[in-house]
PDB file of N, CA and C in Angstrom:
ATOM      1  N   UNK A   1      80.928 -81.162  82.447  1.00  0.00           N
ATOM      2  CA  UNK A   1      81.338 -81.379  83.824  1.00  0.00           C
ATOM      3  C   UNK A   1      81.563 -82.863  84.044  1.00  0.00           C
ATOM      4  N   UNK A   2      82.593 -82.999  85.262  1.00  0.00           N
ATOM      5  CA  UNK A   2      82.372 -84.704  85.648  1.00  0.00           C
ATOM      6  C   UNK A   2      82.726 -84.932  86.861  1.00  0.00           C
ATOM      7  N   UNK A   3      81.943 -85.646  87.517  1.00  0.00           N
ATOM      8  CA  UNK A   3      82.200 -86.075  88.998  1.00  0.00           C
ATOM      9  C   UNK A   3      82.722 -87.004  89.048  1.00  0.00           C
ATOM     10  N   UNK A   4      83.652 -87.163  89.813  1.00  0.00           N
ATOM     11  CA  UNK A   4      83.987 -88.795  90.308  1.00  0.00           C
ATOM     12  C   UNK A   4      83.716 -88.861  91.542  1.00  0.00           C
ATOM     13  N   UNK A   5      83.273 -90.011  91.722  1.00  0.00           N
ATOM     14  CA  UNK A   5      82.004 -89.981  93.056  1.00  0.00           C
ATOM     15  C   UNK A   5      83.060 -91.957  93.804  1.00  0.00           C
ATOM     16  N   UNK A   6      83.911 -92.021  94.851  1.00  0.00           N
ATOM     17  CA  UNK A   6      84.774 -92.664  95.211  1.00  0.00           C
ATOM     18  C   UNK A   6      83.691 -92.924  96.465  1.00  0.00           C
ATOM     19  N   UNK A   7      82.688 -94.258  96.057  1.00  0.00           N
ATOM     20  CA  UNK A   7      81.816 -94.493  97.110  1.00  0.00           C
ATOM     21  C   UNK A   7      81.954 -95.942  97.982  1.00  0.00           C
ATOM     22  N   UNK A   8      82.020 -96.143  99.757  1.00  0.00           N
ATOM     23  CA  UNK A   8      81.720 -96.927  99.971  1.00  0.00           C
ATOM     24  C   UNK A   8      80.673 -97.363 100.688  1.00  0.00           C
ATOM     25  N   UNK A   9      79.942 -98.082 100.954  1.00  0.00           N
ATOM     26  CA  UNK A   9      78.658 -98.116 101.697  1.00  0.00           C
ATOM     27  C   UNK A   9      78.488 -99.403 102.390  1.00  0.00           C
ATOM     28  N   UNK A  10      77.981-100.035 103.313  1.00  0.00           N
ATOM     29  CA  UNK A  10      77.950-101.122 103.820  1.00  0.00           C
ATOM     30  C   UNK A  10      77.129-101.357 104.914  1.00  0.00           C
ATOM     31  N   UNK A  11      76.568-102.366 105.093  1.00  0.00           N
ATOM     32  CA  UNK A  11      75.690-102.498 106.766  1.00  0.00           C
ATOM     33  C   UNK A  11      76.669-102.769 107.851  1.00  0.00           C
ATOM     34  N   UNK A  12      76.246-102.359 108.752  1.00  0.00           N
ATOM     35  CA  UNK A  12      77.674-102.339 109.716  1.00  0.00           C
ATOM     36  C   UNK A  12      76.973-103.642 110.936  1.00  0.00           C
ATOM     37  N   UNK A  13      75.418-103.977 110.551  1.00  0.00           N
ATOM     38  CA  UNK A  13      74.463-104.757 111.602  1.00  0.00           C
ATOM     39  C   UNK A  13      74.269-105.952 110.780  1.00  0.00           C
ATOM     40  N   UNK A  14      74.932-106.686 110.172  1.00  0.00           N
ATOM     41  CA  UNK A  14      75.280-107.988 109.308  1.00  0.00           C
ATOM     42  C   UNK A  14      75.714-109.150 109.278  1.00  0.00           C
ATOM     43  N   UNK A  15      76.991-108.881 109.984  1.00  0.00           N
ATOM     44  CA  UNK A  15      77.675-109.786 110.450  1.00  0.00           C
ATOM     45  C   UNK A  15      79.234-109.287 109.342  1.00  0.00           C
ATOM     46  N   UNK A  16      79.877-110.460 109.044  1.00  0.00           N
ATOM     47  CA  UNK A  16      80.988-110.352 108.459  1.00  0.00           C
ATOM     48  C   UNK A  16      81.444-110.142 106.996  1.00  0.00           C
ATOM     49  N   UNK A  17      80.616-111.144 106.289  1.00  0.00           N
ATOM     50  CA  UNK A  17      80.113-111.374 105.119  1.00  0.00           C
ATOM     51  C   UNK A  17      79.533-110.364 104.564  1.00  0.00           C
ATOM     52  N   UNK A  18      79.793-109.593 103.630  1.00  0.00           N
ATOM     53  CA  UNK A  18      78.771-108.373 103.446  1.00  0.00           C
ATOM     54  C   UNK A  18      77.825-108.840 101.458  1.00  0.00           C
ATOM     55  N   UNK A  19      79.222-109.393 101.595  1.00  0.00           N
ATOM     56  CA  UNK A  19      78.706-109.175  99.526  1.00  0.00           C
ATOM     57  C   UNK A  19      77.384-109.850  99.203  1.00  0.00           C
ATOM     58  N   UNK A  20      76.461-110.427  99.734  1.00  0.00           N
ATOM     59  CA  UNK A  20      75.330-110.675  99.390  1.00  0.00           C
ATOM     60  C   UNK A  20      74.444-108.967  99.794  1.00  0.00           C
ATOM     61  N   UNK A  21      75.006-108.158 100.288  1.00  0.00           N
ATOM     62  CA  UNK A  21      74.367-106.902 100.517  1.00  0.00           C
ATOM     63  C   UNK A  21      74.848-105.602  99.263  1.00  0.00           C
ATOM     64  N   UNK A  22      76.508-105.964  99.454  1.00  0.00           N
ATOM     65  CA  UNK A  22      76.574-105.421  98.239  1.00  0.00           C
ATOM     66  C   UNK A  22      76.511-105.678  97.055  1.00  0.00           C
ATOM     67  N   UNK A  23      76.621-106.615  96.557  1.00  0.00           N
ATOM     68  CA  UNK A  23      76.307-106.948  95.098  1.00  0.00           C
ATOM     69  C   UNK A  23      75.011-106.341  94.375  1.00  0.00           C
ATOM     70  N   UNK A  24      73.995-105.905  95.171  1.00  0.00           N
ATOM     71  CA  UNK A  24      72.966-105.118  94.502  1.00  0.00           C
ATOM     72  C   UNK A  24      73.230-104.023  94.188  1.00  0.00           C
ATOM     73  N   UNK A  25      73.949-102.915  95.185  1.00  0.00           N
ATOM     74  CA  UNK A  25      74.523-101.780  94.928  1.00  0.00           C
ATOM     75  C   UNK A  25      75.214-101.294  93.910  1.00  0.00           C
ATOM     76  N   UNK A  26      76.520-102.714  93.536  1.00  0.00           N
ATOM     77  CA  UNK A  26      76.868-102.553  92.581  1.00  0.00           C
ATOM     78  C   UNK A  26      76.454-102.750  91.285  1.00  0.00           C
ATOM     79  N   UNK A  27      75.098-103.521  91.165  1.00  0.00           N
ATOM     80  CA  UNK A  27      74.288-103.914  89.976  1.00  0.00           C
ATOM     81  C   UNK A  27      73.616-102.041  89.569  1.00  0.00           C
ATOM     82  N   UNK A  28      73.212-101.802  90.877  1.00  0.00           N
ATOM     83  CA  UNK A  28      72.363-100.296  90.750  1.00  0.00           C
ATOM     84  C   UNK A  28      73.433 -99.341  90.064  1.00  0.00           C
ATOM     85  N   UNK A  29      74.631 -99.613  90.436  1.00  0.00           N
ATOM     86  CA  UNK A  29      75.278 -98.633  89.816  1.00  0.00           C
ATOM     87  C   UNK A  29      76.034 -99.176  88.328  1.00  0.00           C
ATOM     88  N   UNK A  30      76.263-100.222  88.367  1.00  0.00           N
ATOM     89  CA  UNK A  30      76.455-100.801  86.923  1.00  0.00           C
ATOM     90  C   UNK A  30      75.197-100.695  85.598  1.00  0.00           C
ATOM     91  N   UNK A  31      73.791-100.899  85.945  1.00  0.00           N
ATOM     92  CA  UNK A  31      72.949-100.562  85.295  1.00  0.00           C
ATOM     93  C   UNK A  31      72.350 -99.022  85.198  1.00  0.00           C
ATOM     94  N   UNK A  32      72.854 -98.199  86.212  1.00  0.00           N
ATOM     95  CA  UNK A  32      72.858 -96.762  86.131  1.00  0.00           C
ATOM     96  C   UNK A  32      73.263 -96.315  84.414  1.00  0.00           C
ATOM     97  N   UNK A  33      74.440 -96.783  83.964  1.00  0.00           N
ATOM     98  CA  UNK A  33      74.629 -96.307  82.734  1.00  0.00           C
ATOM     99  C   UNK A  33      76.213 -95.096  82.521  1.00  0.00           C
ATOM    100  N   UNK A  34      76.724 -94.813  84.117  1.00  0.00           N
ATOM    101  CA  UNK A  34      77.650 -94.358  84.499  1.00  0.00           C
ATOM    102  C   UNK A  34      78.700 -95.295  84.556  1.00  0.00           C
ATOM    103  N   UNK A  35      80.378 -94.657  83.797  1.00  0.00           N
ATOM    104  CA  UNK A  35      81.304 -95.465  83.601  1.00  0.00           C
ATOM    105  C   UNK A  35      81.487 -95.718  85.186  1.00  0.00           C
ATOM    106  N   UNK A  36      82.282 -96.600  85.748  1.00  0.00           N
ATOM    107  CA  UNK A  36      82.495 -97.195  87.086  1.00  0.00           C
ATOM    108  C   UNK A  36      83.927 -98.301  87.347  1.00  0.00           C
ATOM    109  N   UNK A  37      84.118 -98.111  88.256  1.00  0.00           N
ATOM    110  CA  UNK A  37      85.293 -98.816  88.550  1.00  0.00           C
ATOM    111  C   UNK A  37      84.744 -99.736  89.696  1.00  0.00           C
ATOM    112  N   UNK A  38      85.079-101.250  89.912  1.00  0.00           N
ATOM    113  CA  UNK A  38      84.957-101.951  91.264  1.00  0.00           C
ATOM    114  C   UNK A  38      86.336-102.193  91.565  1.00  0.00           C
ATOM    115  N   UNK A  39      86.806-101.829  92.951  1.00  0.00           N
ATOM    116  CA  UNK A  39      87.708-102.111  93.797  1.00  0.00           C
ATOM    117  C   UNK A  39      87.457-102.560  94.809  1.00  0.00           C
ATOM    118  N   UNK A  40      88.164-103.220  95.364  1.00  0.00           N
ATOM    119  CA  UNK A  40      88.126-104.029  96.774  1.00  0.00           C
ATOM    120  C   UNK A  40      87.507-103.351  98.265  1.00  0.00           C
ATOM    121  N   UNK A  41      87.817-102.352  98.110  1.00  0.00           N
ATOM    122  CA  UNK A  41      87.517-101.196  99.504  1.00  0.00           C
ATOM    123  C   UNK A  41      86.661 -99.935  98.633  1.00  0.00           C
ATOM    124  N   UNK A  42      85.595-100.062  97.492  1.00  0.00           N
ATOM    125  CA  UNK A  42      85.015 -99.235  96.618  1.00  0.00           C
ATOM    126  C   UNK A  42      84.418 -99.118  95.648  1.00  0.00           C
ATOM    127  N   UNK A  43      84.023 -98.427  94.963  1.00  0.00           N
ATOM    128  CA  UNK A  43      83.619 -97.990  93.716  1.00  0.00           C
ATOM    129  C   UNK A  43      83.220 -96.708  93.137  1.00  0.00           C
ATOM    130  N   UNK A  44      84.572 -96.309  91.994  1.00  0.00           N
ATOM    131  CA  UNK A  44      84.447 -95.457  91.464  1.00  0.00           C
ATOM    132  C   UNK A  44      83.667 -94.956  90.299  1.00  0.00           C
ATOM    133  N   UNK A  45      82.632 -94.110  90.289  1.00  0.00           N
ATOM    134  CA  UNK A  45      82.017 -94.065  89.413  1.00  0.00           C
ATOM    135  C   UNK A  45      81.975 -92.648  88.616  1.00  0.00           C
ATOM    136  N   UNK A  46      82.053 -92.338  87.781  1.00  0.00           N
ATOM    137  CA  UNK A  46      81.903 -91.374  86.958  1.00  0.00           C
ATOM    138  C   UNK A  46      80.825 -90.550  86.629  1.00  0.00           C
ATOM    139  N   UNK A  47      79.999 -89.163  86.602  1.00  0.00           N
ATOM    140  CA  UNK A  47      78.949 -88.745  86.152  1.00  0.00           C
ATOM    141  C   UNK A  47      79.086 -87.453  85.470  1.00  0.00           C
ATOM    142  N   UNK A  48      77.730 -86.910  85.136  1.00  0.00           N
ATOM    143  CA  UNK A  48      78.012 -85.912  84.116  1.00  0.00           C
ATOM    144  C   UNK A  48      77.545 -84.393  84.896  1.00  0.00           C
ATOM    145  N   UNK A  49      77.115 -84.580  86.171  1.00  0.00           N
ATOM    146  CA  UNK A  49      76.316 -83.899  87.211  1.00  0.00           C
ATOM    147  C   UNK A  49      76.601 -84.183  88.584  1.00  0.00           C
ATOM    148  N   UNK A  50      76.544 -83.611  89.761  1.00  0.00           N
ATOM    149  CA  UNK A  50      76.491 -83.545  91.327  1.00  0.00           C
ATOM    150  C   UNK A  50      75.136 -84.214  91.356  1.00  0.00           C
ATOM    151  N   UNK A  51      74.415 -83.786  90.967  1.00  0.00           N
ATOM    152  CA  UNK A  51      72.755 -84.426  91.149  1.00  0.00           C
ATOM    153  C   UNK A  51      72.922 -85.713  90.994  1.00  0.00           C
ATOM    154  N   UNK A  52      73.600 -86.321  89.786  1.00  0.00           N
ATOM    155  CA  UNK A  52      73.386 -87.528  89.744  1.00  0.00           C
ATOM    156  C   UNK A  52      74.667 -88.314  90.537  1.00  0.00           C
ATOM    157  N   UNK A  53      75.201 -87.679  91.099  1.00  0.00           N
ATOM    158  CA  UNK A  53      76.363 -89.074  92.128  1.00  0.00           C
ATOM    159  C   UNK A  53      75.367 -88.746  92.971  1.00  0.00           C
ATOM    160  N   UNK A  54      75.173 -87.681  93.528  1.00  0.00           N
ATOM    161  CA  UNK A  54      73.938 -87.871  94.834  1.00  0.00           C
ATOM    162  C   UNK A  54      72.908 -88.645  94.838  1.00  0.00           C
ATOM    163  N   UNK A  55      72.386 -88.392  93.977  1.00  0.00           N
ATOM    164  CA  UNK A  55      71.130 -90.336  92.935  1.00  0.00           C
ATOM    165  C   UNK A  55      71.496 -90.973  93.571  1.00  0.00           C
ATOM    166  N   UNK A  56      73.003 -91.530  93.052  1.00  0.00           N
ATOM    167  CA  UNK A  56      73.828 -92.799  93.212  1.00  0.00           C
ATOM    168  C   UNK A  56      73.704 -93.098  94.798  1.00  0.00           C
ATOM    169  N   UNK A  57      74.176 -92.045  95.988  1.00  0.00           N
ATOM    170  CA  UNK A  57      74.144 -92.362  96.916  1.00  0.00           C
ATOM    171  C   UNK A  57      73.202 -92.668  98.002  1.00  0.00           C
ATOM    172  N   UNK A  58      72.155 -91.948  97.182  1.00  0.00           N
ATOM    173  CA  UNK A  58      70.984 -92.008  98.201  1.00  0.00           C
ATOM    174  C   UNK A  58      70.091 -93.517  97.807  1.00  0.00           C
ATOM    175  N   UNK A  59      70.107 -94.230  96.216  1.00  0.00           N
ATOM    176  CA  UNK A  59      69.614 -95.140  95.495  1.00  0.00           C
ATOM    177  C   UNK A  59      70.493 -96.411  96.359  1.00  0.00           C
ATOM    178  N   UNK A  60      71.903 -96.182  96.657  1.00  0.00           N
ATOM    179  CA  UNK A  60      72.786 -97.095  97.629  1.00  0.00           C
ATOM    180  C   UNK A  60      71.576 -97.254  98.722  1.00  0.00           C
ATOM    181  N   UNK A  61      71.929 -96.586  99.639  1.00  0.00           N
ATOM    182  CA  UNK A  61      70.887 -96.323 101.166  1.00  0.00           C
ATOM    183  C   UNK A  61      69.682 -97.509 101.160  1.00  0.00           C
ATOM    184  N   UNK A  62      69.446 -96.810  99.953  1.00  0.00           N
ATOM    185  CA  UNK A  62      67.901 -97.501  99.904  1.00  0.00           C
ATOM    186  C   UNK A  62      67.844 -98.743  99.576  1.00  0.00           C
ATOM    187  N   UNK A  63      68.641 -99.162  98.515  1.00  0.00           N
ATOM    188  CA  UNK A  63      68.374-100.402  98.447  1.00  0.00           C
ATOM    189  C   UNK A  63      69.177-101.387  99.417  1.00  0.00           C
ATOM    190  N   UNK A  64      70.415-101.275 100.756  1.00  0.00           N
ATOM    191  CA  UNK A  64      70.737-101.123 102.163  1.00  0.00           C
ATOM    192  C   UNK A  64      69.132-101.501 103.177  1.00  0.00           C
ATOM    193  N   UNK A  65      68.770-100.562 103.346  1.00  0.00           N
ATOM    194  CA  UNK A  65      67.423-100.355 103.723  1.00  0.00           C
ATOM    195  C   UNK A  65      66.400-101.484 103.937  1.00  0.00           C
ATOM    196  N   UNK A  66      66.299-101.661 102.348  1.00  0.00           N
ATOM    197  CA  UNK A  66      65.308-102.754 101.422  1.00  0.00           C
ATOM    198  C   UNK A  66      65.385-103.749 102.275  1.00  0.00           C
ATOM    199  N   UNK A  67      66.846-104.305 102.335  1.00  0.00           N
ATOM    200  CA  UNK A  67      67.356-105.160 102.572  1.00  0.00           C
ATOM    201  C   UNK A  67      67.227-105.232 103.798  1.00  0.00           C
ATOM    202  N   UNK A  68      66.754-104.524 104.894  1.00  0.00           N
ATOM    203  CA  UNK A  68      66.645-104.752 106.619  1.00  0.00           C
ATOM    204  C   UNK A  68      68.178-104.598 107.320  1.00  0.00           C
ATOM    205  N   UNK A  69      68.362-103.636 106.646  1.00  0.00           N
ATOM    206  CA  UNK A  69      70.122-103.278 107.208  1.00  0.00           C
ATOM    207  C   UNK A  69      69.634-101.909 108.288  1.00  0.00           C
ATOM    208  N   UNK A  70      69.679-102.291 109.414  1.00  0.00           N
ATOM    209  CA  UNK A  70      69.456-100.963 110.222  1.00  0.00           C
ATOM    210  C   UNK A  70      70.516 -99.994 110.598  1.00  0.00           C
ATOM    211  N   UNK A  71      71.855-100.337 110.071  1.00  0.00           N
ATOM    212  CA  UNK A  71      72.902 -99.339 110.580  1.00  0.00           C
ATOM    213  C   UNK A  71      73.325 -99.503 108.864  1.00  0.00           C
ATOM    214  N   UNK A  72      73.984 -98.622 108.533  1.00  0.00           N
ATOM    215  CA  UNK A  72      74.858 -98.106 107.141  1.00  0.00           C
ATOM    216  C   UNK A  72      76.116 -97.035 107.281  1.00  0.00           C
ATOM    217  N   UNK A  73      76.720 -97.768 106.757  1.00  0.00           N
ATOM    218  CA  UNK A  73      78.165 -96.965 106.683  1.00  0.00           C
ATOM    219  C   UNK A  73      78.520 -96.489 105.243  1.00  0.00           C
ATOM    220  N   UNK A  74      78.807 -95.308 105.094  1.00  0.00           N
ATOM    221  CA  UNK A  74      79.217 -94.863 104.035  1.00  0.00           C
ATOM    222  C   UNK A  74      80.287 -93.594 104.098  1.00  0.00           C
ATOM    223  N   UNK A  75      81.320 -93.893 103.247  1.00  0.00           N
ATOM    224  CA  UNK A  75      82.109 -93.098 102.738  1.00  0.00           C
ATOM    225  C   UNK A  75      81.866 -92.282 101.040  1.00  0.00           C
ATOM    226  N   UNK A  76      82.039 -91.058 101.116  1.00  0.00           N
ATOM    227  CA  UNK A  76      82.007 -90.468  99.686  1.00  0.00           C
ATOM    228  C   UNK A  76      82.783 -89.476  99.521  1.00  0.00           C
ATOM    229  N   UNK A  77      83.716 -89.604  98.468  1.00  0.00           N
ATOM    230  CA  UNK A  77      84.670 -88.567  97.958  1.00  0.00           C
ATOM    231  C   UNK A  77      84.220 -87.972  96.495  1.00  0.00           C
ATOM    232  N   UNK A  78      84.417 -87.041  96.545  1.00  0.00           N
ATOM    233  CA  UNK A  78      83.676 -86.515  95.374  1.00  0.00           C
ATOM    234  C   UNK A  78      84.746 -85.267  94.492  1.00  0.00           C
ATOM    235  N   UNK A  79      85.187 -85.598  93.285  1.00  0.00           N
ATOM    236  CA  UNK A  79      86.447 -85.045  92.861  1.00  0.00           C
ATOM    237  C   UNK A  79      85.283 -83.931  91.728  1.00  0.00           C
ATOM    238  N   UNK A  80      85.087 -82.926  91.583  1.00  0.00           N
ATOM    239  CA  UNK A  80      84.083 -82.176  90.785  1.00  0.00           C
ATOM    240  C   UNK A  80      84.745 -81.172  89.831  1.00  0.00           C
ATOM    241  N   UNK A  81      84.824 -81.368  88.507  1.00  0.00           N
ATOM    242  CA  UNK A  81      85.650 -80.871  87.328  1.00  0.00           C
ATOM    243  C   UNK A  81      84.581 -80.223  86.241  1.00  0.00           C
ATOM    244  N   UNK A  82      84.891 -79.030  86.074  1.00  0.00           N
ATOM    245  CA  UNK A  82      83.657 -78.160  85.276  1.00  0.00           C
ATOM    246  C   UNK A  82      84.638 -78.470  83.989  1.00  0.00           C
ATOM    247  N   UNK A  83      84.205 -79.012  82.401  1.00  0.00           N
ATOM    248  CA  UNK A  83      84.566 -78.781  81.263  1.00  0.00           C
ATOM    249  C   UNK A  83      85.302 -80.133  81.039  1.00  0.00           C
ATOM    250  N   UNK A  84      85.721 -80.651  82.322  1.00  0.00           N
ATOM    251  CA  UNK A  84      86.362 -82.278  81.907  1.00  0.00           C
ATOM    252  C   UNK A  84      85.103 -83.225  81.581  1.00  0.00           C
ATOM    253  N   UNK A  85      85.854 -84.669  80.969  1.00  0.00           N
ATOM    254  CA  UNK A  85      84.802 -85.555  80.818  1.00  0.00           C
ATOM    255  C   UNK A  85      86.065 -86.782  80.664  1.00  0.00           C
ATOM    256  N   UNK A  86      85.649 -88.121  81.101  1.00  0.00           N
ATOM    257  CA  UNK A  86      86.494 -88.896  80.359  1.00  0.00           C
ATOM    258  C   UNK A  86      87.547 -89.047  81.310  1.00  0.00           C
ATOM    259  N   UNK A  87      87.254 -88.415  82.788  1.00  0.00           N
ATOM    260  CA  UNK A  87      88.334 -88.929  83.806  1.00  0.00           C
ATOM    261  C   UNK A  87      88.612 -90.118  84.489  1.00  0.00           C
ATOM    262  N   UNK A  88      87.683 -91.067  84.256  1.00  0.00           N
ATOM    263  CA  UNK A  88      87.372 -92.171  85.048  1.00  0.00           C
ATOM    264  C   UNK A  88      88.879 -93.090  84.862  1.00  0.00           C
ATOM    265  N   UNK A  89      88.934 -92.870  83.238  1.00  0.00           N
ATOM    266  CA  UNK A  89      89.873 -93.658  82.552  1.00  0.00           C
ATOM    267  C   UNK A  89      91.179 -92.699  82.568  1.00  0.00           C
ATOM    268  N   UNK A  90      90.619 -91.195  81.859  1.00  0.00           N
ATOM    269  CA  UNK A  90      92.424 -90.045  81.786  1.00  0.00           C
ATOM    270  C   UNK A  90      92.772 -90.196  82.694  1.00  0.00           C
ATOM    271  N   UNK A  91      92.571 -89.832  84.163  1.00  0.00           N
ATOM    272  CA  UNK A  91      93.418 -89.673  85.495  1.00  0.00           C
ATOM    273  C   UNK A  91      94.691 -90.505  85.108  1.00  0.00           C
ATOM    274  N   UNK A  92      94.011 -91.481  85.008  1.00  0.00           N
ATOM    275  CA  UNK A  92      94.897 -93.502  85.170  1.00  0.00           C
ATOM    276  C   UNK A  92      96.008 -93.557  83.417  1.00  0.00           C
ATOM    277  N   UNK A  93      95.219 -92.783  82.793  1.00  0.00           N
ATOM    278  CA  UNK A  93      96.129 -93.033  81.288  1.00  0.00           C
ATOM    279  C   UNK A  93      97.282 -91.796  81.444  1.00  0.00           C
ATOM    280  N   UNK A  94      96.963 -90.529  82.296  1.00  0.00           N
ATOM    281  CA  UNK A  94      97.865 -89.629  82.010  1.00  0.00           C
ATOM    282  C   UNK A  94      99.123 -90.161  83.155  1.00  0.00           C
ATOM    283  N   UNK A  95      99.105 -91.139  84.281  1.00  0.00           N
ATOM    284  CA  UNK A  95     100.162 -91.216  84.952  1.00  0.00           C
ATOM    285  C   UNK A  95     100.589 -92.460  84.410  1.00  0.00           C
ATOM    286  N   UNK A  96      99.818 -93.350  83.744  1.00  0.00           N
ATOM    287  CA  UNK A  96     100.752 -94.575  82.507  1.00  0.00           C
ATOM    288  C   UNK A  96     101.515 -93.990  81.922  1.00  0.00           C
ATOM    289  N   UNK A  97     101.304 -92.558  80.949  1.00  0.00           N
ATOM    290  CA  UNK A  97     102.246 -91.991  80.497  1.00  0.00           C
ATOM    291  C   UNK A  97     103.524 -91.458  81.153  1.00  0.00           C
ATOM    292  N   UNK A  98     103.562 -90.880  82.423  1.00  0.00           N
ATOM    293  CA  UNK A  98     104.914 -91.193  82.942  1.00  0.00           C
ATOM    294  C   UNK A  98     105.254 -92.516  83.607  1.00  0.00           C
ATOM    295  N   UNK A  99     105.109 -93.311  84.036  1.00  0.00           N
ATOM    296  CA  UNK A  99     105.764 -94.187  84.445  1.00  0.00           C
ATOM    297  C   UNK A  99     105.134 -95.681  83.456  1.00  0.00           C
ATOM    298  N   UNK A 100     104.219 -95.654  82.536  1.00  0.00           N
ATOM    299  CA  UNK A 100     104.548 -97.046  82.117  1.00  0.00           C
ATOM    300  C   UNK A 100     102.951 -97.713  82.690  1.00  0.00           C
ATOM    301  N   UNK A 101     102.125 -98.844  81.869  1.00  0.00           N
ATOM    302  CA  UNK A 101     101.401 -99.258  82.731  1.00  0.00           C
ATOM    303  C   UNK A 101     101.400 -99.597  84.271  1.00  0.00           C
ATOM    304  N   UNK A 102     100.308 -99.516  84.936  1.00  0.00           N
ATOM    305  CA  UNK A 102      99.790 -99.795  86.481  1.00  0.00           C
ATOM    306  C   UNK A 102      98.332-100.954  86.565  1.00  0.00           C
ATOM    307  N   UNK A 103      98.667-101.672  87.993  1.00  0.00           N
ATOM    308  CA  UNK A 103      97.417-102.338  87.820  1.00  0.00           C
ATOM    309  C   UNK A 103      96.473-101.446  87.802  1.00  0.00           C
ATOM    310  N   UNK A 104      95.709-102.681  87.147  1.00  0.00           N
ATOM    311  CA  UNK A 104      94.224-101.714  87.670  1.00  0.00           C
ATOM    312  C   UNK A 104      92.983-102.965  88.319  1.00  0.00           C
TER     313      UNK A 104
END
């Protein structure tokens, strides 16, 4: 199986500046051990289970939380494929193949 778990999360009681809030999040999910993507408005991450993007999101929250963030915003899209693996990267390699590299 594989999830792709298209997460954003943020304190909304902060001020403007957020990335000293997120940069932990993304450490939690970079040391998770799950392939991952960082984008500007996200992060896509890859798993082998529903249980574990839910980990991911609730381990976000908390360490939000930690931090004395009393409001949190989060978005989660969750793409769920029984027998795939290896989408993080195929999605993105099978539409290079028609049209040619894309940023990434």
């Amino acid at each position: 199986m594989s999830v792709l778990l298209d997460l954003s999360v943020f304190p909304t009681d902060q001020g403007a500046s957020l990335s000293r809030f997120v940069a932990p999040v993304i450490a939690m999910i970079r040391d998770s051990g799950h392939p991952y993507r960082l984008a500007p408005m996200g992060t896509v991450v890859e798993t082998e289970t529903l249980p574990e993007a839910l980990d991911l999101i609730r381990r976000a929250h908390e360490l939000l939380d930690g931090q004395g963030c009393e409001r949190v915003y989060a978005t989660a899209k969750l793409d769920i494929r029984r027998g795939a693996t290896g989408r993080l990267t195929g999605k993105i390699a099978a539409v290079e193949r028609l049209v040619g590299e894309v940023a990434q």
